[in-house]
N, C-alpha and C. Protein backbone atom coordinates (compact mmCIF):
# COMPACT_ATOMS: atom_id res chain seq x y z
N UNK A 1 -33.29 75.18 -186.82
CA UNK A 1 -33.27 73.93 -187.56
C UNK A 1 -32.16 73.03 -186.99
N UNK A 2 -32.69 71.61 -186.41
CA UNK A 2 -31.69 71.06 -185.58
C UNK A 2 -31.17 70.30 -187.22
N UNK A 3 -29.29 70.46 -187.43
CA UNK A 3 -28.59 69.45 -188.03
C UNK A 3 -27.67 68.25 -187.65
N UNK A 4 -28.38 67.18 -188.71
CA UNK A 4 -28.09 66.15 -188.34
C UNK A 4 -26.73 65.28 -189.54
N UNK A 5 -26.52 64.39 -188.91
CA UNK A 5 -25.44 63.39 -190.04
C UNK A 5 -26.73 62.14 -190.37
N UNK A 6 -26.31 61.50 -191.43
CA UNK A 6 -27.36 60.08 -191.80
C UNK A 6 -25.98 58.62 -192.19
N UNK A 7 -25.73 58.06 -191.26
CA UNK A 7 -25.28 57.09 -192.00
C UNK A 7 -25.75 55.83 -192.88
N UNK A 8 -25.67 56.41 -193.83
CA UNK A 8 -26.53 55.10 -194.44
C UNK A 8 -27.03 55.81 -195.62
N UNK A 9 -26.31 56.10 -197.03
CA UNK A 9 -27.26 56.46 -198.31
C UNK A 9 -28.12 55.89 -199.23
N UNK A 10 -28.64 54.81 -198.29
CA UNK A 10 -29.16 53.68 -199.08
C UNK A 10 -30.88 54.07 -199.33
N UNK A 11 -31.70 53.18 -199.58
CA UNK A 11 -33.26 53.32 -199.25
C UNK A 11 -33.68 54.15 -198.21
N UNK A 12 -33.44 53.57 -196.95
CA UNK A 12 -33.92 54.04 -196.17
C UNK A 12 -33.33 55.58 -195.49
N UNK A 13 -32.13 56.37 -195.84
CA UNK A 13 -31.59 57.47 -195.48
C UNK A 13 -32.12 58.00 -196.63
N UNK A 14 -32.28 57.78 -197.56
CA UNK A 14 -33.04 58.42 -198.85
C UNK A 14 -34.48 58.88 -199.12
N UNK A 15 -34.96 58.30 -198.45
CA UNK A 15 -36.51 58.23 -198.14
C UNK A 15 -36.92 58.88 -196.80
N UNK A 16 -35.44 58.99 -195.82
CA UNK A 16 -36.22 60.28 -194.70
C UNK A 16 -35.62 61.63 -195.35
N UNK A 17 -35.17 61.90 -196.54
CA UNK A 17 -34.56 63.42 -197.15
C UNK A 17 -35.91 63.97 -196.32
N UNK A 18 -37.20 64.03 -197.38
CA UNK A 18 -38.11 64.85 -197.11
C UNK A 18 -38.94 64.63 -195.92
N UNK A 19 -39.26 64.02 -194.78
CA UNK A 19 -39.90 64.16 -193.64
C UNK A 19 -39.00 64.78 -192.90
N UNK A 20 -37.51 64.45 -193.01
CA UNK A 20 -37.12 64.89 -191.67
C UNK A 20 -36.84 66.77 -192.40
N UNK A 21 -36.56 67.20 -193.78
CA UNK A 21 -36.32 68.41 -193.97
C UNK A 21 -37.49 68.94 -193.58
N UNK A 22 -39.15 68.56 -193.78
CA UNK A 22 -39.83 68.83 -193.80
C UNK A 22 -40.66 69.13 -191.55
N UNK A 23 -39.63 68.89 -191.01
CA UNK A 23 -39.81 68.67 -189.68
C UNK A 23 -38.68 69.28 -189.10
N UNK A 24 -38.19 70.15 -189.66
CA UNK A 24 -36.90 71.34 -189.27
C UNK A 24 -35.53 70.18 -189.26
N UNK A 25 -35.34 69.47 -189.62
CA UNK A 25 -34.24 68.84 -189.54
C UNK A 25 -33.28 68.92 -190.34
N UNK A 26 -31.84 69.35 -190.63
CA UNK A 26 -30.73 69.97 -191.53
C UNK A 26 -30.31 68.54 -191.61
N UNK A 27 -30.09 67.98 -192.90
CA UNK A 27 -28.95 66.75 -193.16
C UNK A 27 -27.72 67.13 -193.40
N UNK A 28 -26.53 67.24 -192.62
CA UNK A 28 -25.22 68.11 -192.99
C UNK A 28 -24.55 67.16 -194.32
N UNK A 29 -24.90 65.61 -194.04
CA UNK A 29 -24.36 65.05 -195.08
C UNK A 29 -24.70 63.68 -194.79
N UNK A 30 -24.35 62.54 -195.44
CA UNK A 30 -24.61 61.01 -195.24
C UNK A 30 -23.00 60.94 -195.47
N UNK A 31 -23.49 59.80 -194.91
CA UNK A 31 -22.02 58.72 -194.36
C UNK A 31 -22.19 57.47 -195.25
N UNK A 32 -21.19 56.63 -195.66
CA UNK A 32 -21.77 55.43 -196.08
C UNK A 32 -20.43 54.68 -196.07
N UNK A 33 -20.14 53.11 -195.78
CA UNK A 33 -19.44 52.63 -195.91
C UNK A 33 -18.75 52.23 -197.54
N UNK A 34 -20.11 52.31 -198.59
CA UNK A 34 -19.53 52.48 -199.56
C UNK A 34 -19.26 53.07 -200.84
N UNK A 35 -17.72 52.69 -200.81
CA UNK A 35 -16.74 53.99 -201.49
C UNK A 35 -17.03 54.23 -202.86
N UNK A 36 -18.18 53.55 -203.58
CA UNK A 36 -18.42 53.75 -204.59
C UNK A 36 -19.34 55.04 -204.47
N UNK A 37 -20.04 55.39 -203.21
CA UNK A 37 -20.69 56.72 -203.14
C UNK A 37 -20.50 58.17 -202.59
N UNK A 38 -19.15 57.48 -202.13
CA UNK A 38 -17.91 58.67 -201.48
C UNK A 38 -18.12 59.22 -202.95
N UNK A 39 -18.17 60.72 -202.54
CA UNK A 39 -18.03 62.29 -203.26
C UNK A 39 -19.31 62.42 -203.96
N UNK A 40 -20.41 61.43 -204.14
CA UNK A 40 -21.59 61.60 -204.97
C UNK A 40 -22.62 62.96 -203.84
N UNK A 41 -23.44 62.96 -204.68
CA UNK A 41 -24.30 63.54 -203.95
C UNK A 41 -25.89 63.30 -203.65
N UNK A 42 -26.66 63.25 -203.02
CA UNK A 42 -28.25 62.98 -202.91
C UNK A 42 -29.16 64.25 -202.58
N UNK A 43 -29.95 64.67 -203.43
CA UNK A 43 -30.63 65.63 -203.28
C UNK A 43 -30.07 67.26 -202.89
N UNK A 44 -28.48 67.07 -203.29
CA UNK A 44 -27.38 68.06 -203.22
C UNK A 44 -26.51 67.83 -201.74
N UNK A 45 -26.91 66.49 -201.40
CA UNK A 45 -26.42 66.51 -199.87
C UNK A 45 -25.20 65.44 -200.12
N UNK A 46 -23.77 66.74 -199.90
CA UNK A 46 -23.03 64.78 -200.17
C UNK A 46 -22.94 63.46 -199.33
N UNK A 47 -22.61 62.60 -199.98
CA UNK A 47 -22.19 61.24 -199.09
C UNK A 47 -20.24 61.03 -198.84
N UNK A 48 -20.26 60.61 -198.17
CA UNK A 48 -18.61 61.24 -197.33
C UNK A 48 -18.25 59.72 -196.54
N UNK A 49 -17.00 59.11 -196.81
CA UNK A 49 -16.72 58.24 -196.06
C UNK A 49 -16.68 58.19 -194.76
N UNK A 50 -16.71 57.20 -193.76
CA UNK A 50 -16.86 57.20 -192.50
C UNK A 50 -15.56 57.92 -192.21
N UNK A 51 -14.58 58.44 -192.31
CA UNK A 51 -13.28 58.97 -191.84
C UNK A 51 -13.82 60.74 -191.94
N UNK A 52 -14.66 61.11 -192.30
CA UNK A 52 -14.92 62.08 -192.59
C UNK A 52 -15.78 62.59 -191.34
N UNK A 53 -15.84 62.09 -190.54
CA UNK A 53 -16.77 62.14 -189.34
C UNK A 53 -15.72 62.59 -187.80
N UNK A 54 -14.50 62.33 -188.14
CA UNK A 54 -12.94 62.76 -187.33
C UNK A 54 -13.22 64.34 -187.44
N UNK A 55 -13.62 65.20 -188.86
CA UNK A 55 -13.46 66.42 -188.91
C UNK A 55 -15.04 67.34 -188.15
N UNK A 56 -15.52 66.32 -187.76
CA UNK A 56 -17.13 66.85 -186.88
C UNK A 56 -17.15 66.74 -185.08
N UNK A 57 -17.73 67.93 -184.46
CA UNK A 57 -17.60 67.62 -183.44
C UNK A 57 -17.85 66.46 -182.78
N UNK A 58 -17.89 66.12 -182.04
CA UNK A 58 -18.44 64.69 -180.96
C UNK A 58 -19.45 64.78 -180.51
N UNK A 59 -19.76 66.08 -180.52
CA UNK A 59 -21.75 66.46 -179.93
C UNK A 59 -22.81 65.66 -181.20
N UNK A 60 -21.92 65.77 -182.52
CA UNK A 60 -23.00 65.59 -183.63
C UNK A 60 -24.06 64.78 -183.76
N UNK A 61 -24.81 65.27 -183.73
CA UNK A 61 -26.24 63.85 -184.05
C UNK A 61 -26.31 63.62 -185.08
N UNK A 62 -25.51 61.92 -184.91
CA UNK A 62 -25.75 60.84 -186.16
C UNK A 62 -26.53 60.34 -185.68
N UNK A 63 -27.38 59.90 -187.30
CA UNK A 63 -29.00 58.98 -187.17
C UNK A 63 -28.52 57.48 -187.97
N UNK A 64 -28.27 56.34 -187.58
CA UNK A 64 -28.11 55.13 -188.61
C UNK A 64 -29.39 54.87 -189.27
N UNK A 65 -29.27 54.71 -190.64
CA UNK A 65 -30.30 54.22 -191.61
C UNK A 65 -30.36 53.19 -192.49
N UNK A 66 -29.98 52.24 -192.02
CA UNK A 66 -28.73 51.34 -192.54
C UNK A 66 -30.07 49.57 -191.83
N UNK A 67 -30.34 48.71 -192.88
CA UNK A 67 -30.87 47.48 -192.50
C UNK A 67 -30.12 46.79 -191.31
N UNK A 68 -30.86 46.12 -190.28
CA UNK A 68 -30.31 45.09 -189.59
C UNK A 68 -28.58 44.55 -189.50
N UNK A 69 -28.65 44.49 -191.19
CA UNK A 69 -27.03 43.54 -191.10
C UNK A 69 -25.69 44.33 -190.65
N UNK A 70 -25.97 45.73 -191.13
CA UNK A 70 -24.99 46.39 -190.83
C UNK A 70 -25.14 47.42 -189.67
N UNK A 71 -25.88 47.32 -188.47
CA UNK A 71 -25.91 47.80 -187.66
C UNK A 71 -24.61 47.71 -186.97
N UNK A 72 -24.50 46.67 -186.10
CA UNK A 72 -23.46 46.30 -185.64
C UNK A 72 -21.99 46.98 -185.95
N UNK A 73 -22.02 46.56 -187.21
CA UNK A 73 -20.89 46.72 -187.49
C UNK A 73 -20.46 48.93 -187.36
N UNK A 74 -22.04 49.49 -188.04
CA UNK A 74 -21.22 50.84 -187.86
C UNK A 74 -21.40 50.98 -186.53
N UNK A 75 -22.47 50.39 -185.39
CA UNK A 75 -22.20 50.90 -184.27
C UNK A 75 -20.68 50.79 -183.56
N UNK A 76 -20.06 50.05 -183.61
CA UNK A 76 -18.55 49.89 -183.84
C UNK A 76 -18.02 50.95 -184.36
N UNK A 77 -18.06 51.61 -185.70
CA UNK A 77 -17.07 51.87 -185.71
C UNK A 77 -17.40 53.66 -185.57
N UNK A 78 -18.97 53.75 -185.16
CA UNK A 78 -19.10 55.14 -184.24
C UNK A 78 -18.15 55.09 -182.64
N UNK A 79 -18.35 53.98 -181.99
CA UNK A 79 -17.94 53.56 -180.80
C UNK A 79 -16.24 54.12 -180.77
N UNK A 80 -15.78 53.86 -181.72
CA UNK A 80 -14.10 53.61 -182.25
C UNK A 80 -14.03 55.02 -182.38
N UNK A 81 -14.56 55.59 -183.21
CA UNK A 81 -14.35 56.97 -183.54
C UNK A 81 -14.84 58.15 -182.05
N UNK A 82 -15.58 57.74 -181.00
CA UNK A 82 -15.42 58.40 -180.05
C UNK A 82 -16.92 59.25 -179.88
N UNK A 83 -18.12 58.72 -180.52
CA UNK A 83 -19.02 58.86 -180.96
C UNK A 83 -20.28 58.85 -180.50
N UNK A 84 -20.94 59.03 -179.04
CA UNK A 84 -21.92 58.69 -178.48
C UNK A 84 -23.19 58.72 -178.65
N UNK A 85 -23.32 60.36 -179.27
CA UNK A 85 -24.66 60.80 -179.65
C UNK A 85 -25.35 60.77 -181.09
N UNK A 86 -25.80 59.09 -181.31
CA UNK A 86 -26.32 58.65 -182.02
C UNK A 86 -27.33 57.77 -182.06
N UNK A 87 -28.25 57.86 -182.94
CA UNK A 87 -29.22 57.09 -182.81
C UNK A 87 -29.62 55.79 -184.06
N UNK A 88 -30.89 55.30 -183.83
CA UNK A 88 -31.08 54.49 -184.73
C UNK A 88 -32.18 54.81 -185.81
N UNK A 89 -32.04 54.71 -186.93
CA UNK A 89 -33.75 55.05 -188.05
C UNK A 89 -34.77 53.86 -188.33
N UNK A 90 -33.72 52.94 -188.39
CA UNK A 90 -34.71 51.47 -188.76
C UNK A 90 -36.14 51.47 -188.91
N UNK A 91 -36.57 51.45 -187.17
CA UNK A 91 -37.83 51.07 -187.01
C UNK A 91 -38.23 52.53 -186.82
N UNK A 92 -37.74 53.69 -186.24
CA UNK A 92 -38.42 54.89 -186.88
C UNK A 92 -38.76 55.00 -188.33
N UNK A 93 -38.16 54.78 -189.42
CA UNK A 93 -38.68 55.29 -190.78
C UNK A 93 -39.94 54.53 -191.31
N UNK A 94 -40.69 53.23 -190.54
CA UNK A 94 -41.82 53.06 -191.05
C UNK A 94 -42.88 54.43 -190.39
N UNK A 95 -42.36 54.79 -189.06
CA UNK A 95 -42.93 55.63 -188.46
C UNK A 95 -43.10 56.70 -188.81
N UNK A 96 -42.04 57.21 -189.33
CA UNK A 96 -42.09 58.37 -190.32
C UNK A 96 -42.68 58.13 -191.76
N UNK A 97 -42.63 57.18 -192.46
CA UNK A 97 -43.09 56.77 -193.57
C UNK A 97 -44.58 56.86 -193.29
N UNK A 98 -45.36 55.82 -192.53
CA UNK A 98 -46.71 56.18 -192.34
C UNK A 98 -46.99 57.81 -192.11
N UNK A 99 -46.45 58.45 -190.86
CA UNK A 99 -47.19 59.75 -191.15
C UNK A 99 -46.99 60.81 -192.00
N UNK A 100 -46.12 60.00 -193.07
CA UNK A 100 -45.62 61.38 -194.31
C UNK A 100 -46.47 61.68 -195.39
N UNK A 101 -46.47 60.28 -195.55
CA UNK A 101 -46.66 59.81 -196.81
C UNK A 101 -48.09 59.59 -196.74
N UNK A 102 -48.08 58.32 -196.20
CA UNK A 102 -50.06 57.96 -195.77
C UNK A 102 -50.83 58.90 -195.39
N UNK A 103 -50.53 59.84 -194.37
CA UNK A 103 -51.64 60.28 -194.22
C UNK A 103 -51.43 61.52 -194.59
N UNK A 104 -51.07 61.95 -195.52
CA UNK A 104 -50.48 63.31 -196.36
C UNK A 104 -51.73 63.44 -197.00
């Protein structure tokens, strides 16, 4: 089971819980810029401030799940933190959404 990080506990990191568990994928935890969801949890998976990502190797595969506006900005501050191997969900999660859900 490949594990992954999710930045972003919003809609869209919430809504790949079950395709990507369901496709061998481990969520170690979500990331989120905000601190109102630092220590909560989603589907038992906590959400953890971006500083919390210092205590993970540098190999880790982070996935951003996060709308348009705030791309930028966390790609930054993955960049800052030393962070390469990461990707984007955006326009994957309609992709995943259609074959989860629709044609389930």
């Amino acid at each position: 089971m490949d594990k992954i990080v999710l930045w972003g506990a919003g809609e869209i990191g919430k809504a790949l819980f079950e395709p990507l568990m369901a496709n061998n994928m481990k969520i170690e935890c979500y990331i989120d810029n905000d601190s109102k969801k630092w220590g909560t949890e989603y589907n038992g998976i906590m959400i953890h401030q971006p500083a919390h990502l210092y205590g993970l190797d540098k190999s880790t595969k982070i996935y951003v799940t996060v709308n348009n506006s705030f791309e930028r900005q966390i790609i930054s501050q993955l960049s800052d933190m030393g962070f390469e191997n990461w990707g984007y969900f955006f326009f994957f999660f309609f992709v995943v959404f259609f074959f989860y859900y629709i044609k389930k």
